[in-house]
C-alpha atoms as a PDB file:
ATOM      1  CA  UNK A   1     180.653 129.128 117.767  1.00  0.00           C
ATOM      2  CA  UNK A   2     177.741 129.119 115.972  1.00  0.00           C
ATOM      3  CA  UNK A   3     176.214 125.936 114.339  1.00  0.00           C
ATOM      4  CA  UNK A   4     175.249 125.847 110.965  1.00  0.00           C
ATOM      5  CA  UNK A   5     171.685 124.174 109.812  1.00  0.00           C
ATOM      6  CA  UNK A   6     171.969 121.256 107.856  1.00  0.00           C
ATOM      7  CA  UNK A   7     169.194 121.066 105.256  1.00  0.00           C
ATOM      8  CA  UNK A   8     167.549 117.866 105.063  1.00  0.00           C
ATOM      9  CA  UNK A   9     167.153 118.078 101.473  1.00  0.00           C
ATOM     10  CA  UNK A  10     171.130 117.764 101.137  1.00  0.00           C
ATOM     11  CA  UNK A  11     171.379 114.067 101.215  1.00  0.00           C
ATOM     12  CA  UNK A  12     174.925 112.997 100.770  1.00  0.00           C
ATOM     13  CA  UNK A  13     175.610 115.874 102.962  1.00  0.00           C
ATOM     14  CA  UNK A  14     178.031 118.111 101.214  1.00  0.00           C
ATOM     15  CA  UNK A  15     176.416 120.898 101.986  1.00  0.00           C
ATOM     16  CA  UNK A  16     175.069 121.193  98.401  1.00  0.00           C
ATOM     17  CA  UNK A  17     171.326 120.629  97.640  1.00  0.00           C
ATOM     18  CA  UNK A  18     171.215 119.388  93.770  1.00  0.00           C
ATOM     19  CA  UNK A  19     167.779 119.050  92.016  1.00  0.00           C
ATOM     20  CA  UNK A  20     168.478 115.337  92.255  1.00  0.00           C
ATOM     21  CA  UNK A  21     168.353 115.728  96.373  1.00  0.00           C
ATOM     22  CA  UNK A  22     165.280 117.463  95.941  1.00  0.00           C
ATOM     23  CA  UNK A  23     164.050 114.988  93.977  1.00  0.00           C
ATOM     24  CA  UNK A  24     164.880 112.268  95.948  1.00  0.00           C
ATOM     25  CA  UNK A  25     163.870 113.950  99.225  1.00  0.00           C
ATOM     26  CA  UNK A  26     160.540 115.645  97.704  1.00  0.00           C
ATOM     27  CA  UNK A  27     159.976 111.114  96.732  1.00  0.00           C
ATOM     28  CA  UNK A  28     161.110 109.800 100.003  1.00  0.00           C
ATOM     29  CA  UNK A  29     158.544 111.872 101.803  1.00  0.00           C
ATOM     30  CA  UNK A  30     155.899 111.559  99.694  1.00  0.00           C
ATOM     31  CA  UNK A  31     156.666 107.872 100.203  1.00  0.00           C
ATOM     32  CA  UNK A  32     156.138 108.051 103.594  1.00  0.00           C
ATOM     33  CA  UNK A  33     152.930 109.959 103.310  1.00  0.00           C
ATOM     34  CA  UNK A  34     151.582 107.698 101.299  1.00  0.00           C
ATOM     35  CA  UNK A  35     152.695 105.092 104.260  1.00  0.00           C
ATOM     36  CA  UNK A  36     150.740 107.016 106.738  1.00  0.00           C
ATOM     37  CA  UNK A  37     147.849 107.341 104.545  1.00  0.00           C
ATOM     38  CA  UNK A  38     147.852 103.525 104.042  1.00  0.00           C
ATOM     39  CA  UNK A  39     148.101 102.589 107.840  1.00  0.00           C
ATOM     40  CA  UNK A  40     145.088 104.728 108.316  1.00  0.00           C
ATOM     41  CA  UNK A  41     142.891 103.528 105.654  1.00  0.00           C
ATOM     42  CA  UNK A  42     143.966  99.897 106.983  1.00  0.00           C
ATOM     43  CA  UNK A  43     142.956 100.583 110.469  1.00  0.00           C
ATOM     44  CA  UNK A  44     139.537 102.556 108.673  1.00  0.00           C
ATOM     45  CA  UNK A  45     138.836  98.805 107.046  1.00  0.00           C
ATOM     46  CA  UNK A  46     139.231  97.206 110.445  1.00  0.00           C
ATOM     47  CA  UNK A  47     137.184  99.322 112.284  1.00  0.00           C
ATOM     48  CA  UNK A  48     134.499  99.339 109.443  1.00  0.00           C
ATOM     49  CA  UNK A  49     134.454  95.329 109.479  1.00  0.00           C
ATOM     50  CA  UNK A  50     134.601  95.437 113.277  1.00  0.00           C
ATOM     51  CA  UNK A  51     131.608  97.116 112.934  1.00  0.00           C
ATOM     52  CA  UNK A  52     129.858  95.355 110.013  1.00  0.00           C
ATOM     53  CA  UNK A  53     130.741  91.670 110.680  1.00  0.00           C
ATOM     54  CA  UNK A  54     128.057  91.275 113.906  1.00  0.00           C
ATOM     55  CA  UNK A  55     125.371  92.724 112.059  1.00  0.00           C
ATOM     56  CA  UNK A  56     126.212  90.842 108.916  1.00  0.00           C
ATOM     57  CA  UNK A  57     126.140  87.378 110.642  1.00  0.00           C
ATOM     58  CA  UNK A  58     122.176  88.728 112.138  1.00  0.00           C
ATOM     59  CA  UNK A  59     121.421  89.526 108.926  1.00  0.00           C
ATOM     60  CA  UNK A  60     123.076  85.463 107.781  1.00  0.00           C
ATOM     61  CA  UNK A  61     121.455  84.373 110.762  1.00  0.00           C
ATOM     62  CA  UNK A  62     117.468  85.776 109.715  1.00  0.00           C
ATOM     63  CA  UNK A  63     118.216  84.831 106.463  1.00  0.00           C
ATOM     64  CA  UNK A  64     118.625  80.902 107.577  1.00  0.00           C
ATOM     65  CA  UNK A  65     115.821  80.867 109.432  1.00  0.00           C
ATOM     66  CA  UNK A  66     114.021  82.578 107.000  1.00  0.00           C
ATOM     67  CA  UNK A  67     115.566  80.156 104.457  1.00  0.00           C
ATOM     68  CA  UNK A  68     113.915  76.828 106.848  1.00  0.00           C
ATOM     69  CA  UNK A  69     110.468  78.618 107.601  1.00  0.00           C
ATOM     70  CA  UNK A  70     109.962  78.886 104.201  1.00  0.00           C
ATOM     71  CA  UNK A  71     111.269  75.618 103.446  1.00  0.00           C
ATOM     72  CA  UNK A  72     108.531  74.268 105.685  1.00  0.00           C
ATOM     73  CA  UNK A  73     105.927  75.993 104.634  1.00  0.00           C
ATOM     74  CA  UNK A  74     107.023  74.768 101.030  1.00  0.00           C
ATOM     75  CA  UNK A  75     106.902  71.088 102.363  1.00  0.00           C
ATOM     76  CA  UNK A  76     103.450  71.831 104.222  1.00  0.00           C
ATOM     77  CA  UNK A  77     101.886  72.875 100.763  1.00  0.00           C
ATOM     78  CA  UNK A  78     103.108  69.921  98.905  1.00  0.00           C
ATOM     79  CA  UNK A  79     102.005  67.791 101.069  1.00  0.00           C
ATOM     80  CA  UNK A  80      98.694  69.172 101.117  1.00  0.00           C
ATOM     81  CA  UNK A  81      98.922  69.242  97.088  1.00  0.00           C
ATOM     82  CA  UNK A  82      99.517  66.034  97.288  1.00  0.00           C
ATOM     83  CA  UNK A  83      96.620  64.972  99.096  1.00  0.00           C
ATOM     84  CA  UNK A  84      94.640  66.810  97.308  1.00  0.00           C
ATOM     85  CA  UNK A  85      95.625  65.368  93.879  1.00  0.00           C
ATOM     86  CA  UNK A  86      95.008  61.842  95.789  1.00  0.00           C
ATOM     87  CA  UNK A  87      91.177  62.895  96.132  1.00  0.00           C
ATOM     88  CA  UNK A  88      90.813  63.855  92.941  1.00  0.00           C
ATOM     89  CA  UNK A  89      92.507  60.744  91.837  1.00  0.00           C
ATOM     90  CA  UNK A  90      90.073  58.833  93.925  1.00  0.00           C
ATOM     91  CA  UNK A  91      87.268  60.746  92.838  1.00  0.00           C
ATOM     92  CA  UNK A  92      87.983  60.090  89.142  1.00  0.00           C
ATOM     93  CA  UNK A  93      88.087  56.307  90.190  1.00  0.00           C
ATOM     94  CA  UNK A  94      84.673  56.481  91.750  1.00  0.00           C
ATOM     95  CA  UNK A  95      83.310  58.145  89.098  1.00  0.00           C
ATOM     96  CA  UNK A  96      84.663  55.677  86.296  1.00  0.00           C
ATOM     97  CA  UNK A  97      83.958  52.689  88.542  1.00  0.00           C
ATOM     98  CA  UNK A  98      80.110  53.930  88.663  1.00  0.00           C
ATOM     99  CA  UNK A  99      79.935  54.478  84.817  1.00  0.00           C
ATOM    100  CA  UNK A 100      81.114  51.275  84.507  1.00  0.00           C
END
């Protein structure tokens, strides 16, 4: 007996292959390429934020305590400013007050 090769293409299996199986066949595993390719670009993302997300909090993480250096040296400067302008104020008062 010998046993006859079903094509996979012949879907309702009458042992005909219409263009319509082809079709549908020629769809169904482009579908599940398309499936494969997706799984692998979605374990590609993973692996690509796996390796991105440490480095991305350092970078967070410099950028904070750049952020409250800066901030400090901002406060520092006004404060200094600030005296300064006080002087001058005081200055301008000693000044007037002599004229006077």
């Amino acid at each position: 007996m010998s046993e006859e090769i079903k094509d996979p293409r012949d879907l309702n299996g009458d042992g005909k292959v219409t263009l319509e199986e082809k079709i549908k066949y020629a769809a169904g595993k482009a579908g599940e390429k398309l499936s494969e390719v997706a799984d692998e670009m979605k374990e590609n993302a993973k692996d690509l934020y796996a390796k991105a997300a440490p480095k991305a909090k350092e970078i967070y993480s410099e950028m904070k305590e750049n952020a409250t250096e800066l901030a400090g040296k901002a406060r520092a400067e006004a404060v200094n400013l600030a005296d300064k302008a006080k002087d001058k104020i005081e200055e301008f008062k000693e000044k007037k007050n002599a004229k006077a």
